[in-house]
C-alpha atoms as a PDB file:
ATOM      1  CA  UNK A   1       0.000   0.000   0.000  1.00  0.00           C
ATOM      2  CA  UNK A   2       1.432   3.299  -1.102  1.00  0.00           C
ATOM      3  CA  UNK A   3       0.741   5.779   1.843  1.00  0.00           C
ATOM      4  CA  UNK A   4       0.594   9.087   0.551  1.00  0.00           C
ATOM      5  CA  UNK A   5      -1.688   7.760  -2.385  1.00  0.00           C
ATOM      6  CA  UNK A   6      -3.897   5.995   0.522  1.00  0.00           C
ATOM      7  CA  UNK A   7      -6.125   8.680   1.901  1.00  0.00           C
ATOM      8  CA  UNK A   8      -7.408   8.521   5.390  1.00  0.00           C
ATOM      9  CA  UNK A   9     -10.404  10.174   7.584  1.00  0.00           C
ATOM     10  CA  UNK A  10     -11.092   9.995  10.861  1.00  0.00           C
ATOM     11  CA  UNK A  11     -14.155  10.464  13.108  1.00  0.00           C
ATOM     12  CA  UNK A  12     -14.046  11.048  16.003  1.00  0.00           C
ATOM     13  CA  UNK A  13     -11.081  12.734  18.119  1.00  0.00           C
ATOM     14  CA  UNK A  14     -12.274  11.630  22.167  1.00  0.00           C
ATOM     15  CA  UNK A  15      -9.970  10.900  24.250  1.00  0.00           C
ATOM     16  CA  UNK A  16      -8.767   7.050  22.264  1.00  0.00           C
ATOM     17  CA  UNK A  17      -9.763   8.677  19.073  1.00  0.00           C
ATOM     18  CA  UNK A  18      -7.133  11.398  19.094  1.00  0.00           C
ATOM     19  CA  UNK A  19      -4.228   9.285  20.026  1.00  0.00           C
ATOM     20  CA  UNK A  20      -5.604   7.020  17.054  1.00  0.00           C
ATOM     21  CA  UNK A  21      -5.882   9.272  14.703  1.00  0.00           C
ATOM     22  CA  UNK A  22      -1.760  10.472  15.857  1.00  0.00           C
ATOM     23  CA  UNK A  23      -0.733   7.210  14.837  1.00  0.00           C
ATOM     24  CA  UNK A  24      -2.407   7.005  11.138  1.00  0.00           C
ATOM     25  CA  UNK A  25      -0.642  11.003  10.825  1.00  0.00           C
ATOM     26  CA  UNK A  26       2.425   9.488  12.324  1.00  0.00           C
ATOM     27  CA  UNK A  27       2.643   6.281   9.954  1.00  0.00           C
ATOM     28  CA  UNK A  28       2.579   8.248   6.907  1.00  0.00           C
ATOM     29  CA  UNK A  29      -0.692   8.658   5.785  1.00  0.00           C
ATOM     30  CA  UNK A  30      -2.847  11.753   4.224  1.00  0.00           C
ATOM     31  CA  UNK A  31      -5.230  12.418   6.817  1.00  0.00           C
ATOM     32  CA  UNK A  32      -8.876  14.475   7.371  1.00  0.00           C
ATOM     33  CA  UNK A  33     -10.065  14.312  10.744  1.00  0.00           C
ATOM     34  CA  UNK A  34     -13.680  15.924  12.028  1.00  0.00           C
ATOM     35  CA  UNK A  35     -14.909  15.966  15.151  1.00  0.00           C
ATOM     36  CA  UNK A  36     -18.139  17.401  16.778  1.00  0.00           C
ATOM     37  CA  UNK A  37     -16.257  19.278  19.093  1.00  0.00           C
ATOM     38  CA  UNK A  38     -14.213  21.700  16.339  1.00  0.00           C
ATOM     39  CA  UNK A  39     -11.403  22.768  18.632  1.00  0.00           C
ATOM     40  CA  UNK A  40     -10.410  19.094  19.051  1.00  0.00           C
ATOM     41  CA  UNK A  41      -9.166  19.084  15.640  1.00  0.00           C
ATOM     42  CA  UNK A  42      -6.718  21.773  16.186  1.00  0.00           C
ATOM     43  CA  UNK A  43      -3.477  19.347  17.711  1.00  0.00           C
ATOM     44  CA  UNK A  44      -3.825  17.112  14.546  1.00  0.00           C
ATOM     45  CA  UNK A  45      -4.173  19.956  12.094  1.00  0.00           C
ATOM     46  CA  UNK A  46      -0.858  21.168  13.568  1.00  0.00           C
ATOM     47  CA  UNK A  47       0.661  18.533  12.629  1.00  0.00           C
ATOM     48  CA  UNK A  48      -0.505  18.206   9.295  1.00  0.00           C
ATOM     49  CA  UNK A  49      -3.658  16.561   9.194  1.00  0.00           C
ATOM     50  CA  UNK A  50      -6.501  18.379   7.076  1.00  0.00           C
ATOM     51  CA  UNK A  51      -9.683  19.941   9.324  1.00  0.00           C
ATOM     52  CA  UNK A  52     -12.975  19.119   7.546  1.00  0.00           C
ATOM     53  CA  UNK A  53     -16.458  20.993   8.279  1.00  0.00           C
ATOM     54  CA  UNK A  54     -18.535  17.515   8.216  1.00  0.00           C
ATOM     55  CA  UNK A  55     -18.316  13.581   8.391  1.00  0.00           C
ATOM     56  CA  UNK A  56     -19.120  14.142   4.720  1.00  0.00           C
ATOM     57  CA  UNK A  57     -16.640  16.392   3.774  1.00  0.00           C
ATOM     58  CA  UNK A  58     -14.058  14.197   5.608  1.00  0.00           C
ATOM     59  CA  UNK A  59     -15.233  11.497   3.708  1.00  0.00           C
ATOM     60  CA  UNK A  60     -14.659  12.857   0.386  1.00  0.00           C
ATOM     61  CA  UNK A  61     -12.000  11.197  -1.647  1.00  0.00           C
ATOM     62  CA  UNK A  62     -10.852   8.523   0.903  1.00  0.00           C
ATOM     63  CA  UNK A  63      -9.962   4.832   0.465  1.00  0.00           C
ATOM     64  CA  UNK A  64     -10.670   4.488   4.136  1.00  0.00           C
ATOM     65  CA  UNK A  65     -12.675   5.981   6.870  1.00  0.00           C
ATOM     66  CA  UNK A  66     -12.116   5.260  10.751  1.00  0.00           C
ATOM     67  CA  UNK A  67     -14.884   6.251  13.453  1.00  0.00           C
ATOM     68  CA  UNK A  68     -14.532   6.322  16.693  1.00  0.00           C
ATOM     69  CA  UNK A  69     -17.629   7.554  18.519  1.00  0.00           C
ATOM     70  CA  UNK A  70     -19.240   7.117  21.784  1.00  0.00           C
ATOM     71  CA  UNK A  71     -22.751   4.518  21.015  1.00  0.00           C
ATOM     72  CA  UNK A  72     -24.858   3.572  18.633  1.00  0.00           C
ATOM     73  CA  UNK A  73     -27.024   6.257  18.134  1.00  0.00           C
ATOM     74  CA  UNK A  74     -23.324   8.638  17.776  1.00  0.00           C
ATOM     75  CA  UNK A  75     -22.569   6.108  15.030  1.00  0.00           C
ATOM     76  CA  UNK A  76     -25.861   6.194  13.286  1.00  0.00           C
ATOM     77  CA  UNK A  77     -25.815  10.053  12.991  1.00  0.00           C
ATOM     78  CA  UNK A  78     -21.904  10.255  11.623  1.00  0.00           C
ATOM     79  CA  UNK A  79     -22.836   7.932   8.958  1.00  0.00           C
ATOM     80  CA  UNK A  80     -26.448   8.552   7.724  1.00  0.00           C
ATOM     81  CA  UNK A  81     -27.634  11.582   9.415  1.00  0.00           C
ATOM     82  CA  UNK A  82     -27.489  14.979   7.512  1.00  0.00           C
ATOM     83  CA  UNK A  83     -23.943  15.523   5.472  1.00  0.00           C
ATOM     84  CA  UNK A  84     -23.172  12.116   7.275  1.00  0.00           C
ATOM     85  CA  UNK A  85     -20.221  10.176   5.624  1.00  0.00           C
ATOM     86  CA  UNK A  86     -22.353   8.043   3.395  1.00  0.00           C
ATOM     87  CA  UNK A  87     -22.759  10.799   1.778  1.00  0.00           C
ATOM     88  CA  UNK A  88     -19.155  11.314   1.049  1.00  0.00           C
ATOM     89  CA  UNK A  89     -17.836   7.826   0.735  1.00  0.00           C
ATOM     90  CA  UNK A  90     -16.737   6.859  -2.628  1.00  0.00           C
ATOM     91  CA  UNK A  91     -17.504   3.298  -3.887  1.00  0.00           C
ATOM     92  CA  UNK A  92     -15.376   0.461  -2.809  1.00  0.00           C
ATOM     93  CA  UNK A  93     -13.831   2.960  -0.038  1.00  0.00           C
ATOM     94  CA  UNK A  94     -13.838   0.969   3.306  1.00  0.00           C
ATOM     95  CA  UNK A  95     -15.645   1.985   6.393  1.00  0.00           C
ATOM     96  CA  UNK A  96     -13.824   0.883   9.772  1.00  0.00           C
ATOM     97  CA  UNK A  97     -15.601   1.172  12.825  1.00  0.00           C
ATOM     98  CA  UNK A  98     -13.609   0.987  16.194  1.00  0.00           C
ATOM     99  CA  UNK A  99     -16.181   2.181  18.759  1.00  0.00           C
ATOM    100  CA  UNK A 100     -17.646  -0.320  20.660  1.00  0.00           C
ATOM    101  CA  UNK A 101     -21.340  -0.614  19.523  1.00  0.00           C
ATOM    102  CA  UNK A 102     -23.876  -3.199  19.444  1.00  0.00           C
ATOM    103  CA  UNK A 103     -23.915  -6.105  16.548  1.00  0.00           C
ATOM    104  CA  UNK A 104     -27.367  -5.237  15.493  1.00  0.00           C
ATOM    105  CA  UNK A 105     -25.764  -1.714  14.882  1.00  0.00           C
ATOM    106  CA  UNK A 106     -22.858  -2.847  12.492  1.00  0.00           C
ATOM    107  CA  UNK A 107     -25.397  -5.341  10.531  1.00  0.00           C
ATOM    108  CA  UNK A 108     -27.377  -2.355   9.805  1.00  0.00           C
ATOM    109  CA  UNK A 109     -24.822  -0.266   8.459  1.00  0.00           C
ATOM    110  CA  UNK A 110     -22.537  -2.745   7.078  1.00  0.00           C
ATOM    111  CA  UNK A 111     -26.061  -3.697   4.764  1.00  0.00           C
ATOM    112  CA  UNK A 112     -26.870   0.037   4.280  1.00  0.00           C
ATOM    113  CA  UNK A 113     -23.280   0.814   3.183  1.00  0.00           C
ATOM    114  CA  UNK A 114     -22.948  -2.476   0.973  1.00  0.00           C
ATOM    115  CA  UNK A 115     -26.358  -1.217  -0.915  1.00  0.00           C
ATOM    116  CA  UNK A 116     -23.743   2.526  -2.077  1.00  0.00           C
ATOM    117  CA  UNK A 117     -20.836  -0.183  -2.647  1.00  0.00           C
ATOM    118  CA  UNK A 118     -18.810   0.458   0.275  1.00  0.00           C
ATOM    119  CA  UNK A 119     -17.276  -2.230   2.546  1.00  0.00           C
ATOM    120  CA  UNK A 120     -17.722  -2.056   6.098  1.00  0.00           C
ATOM    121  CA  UNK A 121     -15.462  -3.658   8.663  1.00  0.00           C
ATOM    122  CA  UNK A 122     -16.010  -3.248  12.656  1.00  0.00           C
ATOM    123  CA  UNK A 123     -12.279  -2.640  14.450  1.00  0.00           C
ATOM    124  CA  UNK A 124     -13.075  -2.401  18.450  1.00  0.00           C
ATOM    125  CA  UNK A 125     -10.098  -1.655  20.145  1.00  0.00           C
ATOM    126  CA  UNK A 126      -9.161  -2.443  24.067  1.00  0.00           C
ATOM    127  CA  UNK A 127      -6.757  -0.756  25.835  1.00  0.00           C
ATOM    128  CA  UNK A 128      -6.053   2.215  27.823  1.00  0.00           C
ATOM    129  CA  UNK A 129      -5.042   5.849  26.601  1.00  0.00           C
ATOM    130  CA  UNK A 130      -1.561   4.848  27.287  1.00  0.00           C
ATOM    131  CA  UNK A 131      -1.675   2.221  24.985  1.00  0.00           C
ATOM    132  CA  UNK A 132      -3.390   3.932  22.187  1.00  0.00           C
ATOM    133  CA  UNK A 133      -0.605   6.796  22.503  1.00  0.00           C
ATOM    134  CA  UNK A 134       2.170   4.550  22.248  1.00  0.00           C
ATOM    135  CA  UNK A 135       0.139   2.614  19.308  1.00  0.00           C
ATOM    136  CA  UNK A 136      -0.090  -0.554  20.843  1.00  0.00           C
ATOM    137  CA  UNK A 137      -3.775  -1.142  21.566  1.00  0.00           C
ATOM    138  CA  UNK A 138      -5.480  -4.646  20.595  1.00  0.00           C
ATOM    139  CA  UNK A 139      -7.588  -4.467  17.962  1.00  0.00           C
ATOM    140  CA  UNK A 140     -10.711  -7.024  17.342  1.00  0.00           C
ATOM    141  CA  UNK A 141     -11.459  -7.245  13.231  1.00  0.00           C
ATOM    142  CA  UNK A 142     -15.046  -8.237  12.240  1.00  0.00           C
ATOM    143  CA  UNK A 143     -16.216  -8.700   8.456  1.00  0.00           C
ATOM    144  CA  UNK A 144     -14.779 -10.104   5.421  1.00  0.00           C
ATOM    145  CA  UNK A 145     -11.399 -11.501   5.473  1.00  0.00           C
ATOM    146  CA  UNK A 146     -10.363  -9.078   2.253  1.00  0.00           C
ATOM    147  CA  UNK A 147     -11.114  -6.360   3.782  1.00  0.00           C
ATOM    148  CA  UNK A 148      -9.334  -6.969   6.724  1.00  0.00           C
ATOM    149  CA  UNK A 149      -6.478  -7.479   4.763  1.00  0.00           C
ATOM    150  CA  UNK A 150      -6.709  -4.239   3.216  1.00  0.00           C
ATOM    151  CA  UNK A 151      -7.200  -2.632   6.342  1.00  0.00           C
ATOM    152  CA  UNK A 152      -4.334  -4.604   8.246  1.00  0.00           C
ATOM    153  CA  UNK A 153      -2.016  -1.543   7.614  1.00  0.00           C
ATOM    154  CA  UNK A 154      -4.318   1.133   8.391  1.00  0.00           C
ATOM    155  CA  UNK A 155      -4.858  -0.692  12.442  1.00  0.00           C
ATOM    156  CA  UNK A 156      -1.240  -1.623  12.788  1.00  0.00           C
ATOM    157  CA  UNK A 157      -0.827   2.551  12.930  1.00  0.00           C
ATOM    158  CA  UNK A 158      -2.253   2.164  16.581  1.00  0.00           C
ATOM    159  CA  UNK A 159      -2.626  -1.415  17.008  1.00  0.00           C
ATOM    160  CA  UNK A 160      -0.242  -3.801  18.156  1.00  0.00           C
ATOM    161  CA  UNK A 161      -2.455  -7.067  18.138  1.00  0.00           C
ATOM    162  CA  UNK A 162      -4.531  -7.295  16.062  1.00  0.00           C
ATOM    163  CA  UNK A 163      -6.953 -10.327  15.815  1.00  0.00           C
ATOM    164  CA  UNK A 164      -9.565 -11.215  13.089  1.00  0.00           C
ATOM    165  CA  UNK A 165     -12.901 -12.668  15.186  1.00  0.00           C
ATOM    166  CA  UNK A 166     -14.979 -13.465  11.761  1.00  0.00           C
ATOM    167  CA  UNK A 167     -18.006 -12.066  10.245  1.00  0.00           C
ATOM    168  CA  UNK A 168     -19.663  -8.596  10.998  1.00  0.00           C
ATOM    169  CA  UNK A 169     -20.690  -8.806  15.280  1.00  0.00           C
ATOM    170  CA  UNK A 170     -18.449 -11.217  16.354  1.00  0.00           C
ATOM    171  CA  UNK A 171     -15.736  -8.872  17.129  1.00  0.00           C
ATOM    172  CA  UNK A 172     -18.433  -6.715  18.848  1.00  0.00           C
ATOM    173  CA  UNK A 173     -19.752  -9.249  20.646  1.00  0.00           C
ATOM    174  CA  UNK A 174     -16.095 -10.442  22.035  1.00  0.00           C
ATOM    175  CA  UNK A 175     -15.140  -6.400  22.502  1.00  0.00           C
ATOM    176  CA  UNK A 176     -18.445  -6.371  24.478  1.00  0.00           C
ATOM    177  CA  UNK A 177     -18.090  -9.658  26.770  1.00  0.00           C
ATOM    178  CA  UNK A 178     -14.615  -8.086  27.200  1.00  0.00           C
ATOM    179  CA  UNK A 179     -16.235  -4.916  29.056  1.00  0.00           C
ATOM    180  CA  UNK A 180     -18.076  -7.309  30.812  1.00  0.00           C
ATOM    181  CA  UNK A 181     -14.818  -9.117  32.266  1.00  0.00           C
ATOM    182  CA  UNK A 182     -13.222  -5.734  33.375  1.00  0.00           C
ATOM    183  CA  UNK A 183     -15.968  -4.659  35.397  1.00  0.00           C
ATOM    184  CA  UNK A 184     -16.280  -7.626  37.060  1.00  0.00           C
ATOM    185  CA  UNK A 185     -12.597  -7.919  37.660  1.00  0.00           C
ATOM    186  CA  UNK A 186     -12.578  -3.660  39.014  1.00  0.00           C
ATOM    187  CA  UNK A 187     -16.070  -5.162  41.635  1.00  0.00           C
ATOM    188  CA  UNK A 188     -14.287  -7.875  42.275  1.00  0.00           C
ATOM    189  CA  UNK A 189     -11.420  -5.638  43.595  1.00  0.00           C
ATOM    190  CA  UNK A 190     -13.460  -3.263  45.250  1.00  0.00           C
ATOM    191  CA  UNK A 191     -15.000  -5.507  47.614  1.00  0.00           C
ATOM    192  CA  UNK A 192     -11.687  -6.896  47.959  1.00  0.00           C
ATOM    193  CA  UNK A 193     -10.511  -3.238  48.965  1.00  0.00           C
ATOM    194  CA  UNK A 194     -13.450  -2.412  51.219  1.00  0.00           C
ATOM    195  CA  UNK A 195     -13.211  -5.825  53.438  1.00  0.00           C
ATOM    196  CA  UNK A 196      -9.620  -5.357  54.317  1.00  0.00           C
ATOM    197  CA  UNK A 197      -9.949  -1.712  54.300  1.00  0.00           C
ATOM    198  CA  UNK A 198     -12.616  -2.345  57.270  1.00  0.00           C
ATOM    199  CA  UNK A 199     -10.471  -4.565  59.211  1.00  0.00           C
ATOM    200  CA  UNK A 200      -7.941  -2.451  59.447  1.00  0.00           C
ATOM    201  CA  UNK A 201      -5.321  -3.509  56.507  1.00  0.00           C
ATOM    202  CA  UNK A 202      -3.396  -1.178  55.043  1.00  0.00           C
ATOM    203  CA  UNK A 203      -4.068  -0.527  51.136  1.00  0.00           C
ATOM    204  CA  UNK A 204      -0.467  -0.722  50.434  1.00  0.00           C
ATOM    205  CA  UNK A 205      -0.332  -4.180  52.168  1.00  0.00           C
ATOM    206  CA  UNK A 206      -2.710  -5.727  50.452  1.00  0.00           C
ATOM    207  CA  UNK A 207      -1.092  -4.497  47.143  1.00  0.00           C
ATOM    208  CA  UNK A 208       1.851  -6.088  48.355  1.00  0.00           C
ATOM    209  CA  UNK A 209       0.448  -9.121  47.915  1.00  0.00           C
ATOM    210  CA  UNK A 210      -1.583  -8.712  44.974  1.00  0.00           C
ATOM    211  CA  UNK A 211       1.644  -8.186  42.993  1.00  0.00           C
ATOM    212  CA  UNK A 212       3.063 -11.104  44.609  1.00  0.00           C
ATOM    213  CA  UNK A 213       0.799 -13.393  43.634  1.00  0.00           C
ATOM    214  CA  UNK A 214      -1.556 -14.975  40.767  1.00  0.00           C
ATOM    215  CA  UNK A 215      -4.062 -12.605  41.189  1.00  0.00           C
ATOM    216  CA  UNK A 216      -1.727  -9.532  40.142  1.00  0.00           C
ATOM    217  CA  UNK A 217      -2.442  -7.756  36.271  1.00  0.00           C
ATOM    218  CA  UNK A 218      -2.610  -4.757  34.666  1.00  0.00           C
ATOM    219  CA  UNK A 219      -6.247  -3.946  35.252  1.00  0.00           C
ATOM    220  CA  UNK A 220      -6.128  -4.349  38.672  1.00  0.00           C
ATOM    221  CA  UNK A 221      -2.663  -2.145  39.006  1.00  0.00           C
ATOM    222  CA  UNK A 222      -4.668   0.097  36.957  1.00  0.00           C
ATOM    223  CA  UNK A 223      -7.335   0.117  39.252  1.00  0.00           C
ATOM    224  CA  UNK A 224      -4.366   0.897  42.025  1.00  0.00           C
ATOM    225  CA  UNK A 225      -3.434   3.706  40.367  1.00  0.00           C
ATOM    226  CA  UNK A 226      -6.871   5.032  40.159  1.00  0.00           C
ATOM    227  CA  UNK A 227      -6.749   5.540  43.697  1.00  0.00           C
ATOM    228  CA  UNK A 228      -3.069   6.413  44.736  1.00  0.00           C
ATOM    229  CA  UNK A 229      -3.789   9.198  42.289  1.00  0.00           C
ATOM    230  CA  UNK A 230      -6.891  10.756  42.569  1.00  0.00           C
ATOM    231  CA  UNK A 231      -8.200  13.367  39.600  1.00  0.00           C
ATOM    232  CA  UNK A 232      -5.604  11.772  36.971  1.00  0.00           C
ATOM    233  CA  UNK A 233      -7.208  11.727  33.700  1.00  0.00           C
ATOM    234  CA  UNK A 234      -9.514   9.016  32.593  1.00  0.00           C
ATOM    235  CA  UNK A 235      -8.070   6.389  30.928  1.00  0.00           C
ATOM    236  CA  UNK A 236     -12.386   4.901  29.933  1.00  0.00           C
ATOM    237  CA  UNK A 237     -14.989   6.764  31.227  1.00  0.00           C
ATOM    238  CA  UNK A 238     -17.888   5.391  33.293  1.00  0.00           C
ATOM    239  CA  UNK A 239     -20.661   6.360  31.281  1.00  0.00           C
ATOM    240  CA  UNK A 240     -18.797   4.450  28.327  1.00  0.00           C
ATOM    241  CA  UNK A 241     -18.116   1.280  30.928  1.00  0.00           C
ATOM    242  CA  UNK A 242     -22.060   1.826  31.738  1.00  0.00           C
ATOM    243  CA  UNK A 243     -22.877   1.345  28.407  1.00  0.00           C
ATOM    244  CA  UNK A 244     -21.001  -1.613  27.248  1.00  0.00           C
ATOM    245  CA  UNK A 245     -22.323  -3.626  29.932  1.00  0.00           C
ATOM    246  CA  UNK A 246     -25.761  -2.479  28.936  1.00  0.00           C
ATOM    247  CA  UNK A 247     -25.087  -3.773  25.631  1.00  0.00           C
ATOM    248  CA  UNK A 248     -23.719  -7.119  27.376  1.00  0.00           C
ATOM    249  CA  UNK A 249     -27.204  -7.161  29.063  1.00  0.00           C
ATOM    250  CA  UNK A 250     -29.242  -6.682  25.581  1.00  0.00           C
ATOM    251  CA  UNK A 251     -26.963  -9.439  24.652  1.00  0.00           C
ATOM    252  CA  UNK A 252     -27.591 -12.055  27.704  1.00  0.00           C
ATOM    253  CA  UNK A 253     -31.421 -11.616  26.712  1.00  0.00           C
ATOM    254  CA  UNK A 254     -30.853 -11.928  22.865  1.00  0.00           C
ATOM    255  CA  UNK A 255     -28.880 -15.606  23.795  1.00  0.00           C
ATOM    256  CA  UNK A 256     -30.842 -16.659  26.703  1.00  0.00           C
ATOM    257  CA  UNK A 257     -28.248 -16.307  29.107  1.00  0.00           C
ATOM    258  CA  UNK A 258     -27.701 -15.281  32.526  1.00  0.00           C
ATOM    259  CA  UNK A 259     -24.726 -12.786  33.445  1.00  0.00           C
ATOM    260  CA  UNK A 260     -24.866 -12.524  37.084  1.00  0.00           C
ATOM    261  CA  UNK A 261     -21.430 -10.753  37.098  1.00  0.00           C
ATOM    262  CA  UNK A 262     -22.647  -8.172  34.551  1.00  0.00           C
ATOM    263  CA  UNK A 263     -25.384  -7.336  36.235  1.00  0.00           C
ATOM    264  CA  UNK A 264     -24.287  -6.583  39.777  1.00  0.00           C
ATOM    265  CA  UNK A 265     -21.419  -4.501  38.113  1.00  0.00           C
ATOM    266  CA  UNK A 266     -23.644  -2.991  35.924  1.00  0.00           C
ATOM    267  CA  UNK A 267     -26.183  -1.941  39.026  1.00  0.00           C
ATOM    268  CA  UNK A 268     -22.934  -0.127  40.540  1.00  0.00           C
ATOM    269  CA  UNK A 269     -22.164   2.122  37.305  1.00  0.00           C
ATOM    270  CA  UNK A 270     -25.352   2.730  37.510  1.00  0.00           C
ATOM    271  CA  UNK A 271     -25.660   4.390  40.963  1.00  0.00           C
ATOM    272  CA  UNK A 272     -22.220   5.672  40.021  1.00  0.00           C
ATOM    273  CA  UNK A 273     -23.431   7.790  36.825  1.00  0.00           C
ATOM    274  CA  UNK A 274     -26.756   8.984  38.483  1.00  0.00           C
ATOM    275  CA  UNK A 275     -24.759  10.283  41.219  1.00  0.00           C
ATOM    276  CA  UNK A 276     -23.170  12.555  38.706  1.00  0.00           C
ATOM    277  CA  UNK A 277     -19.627  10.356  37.953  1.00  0.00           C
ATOM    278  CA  UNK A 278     -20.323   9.714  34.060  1.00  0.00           C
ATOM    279  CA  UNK A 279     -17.429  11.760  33.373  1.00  0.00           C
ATOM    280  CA  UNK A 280     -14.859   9.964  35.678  1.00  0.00           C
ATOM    281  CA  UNK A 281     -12.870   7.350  34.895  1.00  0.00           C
ATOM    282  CA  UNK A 282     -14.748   3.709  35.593  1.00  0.00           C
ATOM    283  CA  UNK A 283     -12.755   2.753  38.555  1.00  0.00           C
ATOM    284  CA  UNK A 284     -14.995   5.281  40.370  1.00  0.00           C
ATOM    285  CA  UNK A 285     -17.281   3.105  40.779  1.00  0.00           C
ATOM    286  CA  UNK A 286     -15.116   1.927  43.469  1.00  0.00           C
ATOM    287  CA  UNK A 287     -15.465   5.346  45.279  1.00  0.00           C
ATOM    288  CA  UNK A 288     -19.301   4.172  45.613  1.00  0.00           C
ATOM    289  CA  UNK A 289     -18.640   1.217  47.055  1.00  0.00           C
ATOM    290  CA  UNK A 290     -16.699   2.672  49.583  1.00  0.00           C
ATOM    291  CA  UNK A 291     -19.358   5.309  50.785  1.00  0.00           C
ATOM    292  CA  UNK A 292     -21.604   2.317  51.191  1.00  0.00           C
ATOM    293  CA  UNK A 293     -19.220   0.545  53.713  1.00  0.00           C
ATOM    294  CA  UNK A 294     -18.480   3.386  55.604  1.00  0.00           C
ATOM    295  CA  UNK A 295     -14.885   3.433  54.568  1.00  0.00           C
ATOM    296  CA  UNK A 296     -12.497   6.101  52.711  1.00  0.00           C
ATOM    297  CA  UNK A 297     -11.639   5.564  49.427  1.00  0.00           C
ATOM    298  CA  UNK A 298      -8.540   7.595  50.293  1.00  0.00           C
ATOM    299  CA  UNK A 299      -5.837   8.618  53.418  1.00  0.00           C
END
């Protein structure tokens, strides 16, 4: 693939969508960016990206278009609401997804987008900002196998692995269970947090040995860090956790299944984002937890 005859947009520029949209700049490709928020564009026009006044004009002229947007109904609007990029896309351009929406959602457009000739692959990605800054986020490919191929390049600009799931929803569905997992995990720890904390047991103690042992990982140093420093930017916010695990829900009745996990975690995010913590990284649901048991979160 030559780069600078490969043109890129990208929709989108939140706080994984900007360091995203970095990497495709960074790895050599032409780039439009828009965003709903204008002044967001302003970093990656600096460094040489071009601004556009509409998913539509962004759209214009490019082999392949990236969104990154918040939910379904964000994702609806970029691509078929008024100068929406369907109106811009050029046949056989590629459309690639990476927000985490629900499968129904990429059927839909993936068979709305196939009816102007334009492919449509969903890209989820996992990781934390961190990761996506130093372009080395997973990536989960749904659709067809060609078009993954195509778009292999284009996700290795801020992916470092990169895994093809199979047809249009499966990598949803996996990015989704996969929300489910780390809010169990960050509950999981919470209670954890608030039982010693009650007895007495220093945090840093039991961190001690939950490095030390087989329970120690990322998430849950992540989750340490989320409370050693407090007001550090969010890494996923909680209305975004909230959401995924109300798609895992709409999921569990779709198969028949029960998600026990999922739905006490879910019940916390939710008392979490009505009490006004939407905006906060996830891990604050654990601040909830610990105004219910009558312990500090903190000192």
């Amino acid at each position: 693939m030559a780069k600078k005859r490969t043109k890129v947009a990208f929709i989108g520029l939140g706080v994984m969508g900007t360091p995203m949209a970095e990497g495709i700049l960074k790895a050599g490709y032409p780039l439009a960016v828009w965003n709903r928020t204008a002044e967001r564009m302003d970093p990656l026009a600096a460094a040489g990206a071009k601004k556009a006044v509409s998913p539509e004009a962004a759209a214009k002229g490019a082999d392949f278009v990236l969104v990154m947007v918040s939910d379904d109904a964000a994702l609806d609007g970029v691509l078929f609401g008024e100068e929406g990029l369907s109106r811009g896309m050029k046949r056989s351009s590629l459309l690639i997804n990476c927000s985490t929406t629900s499968p129904a959602m990429g059927w839909r457009a993936a068979t709305a987008l196939r009816s102007l000739k334009v492919h449509y692959l969903e890209a989820p990605v996992m990781g934390s900002v961190t990761a996506a800054q130093e372009s080395r986020l997973q990536v989960l490919v749904g659709g067809h196998r060609d078009d993954f191929a195509k778009a292999k390049p284009i996700l290795e600009a801020f992916g470092k692995e990169i895994h093809y799931v199979g047809d249009v929803g499966k990598a949803a569905t996996m990015r989704i269970a996969y929300s489910l997992m780390v809010a169990a995990m960050v509950q999981a720890f919470g209670e954890c947090f608030v039982l010693v904390r009650k007895a007495g047991i220093p945090f840093e103690t039991m961190m001690e040995v939950l490095h030390a042992g087989p329970l120690d990982s990322p998430l849950y140093r992540a989750a340490e860090q989320s409370i050693v420093n407090a007001g550090a930017r969010p890494h996923f916010y909680l209305k975004h956790m909230h959401k995924d695990l109300n798609l895992a829900t709409d999921l569990a009745r779709q198969f028949d299944v029960p998600l026990l996990l999922a739905s006490l975690a879910r019940q916390m995010l939710t008392v979490a984002k009505n009490l006004g913590r939407g905006n906060e990284d996830y891990t604050a649901m654990l601040d909830v937890l610990a105004t219910w048991s009558g312990v500090a979160l903190r000192g």
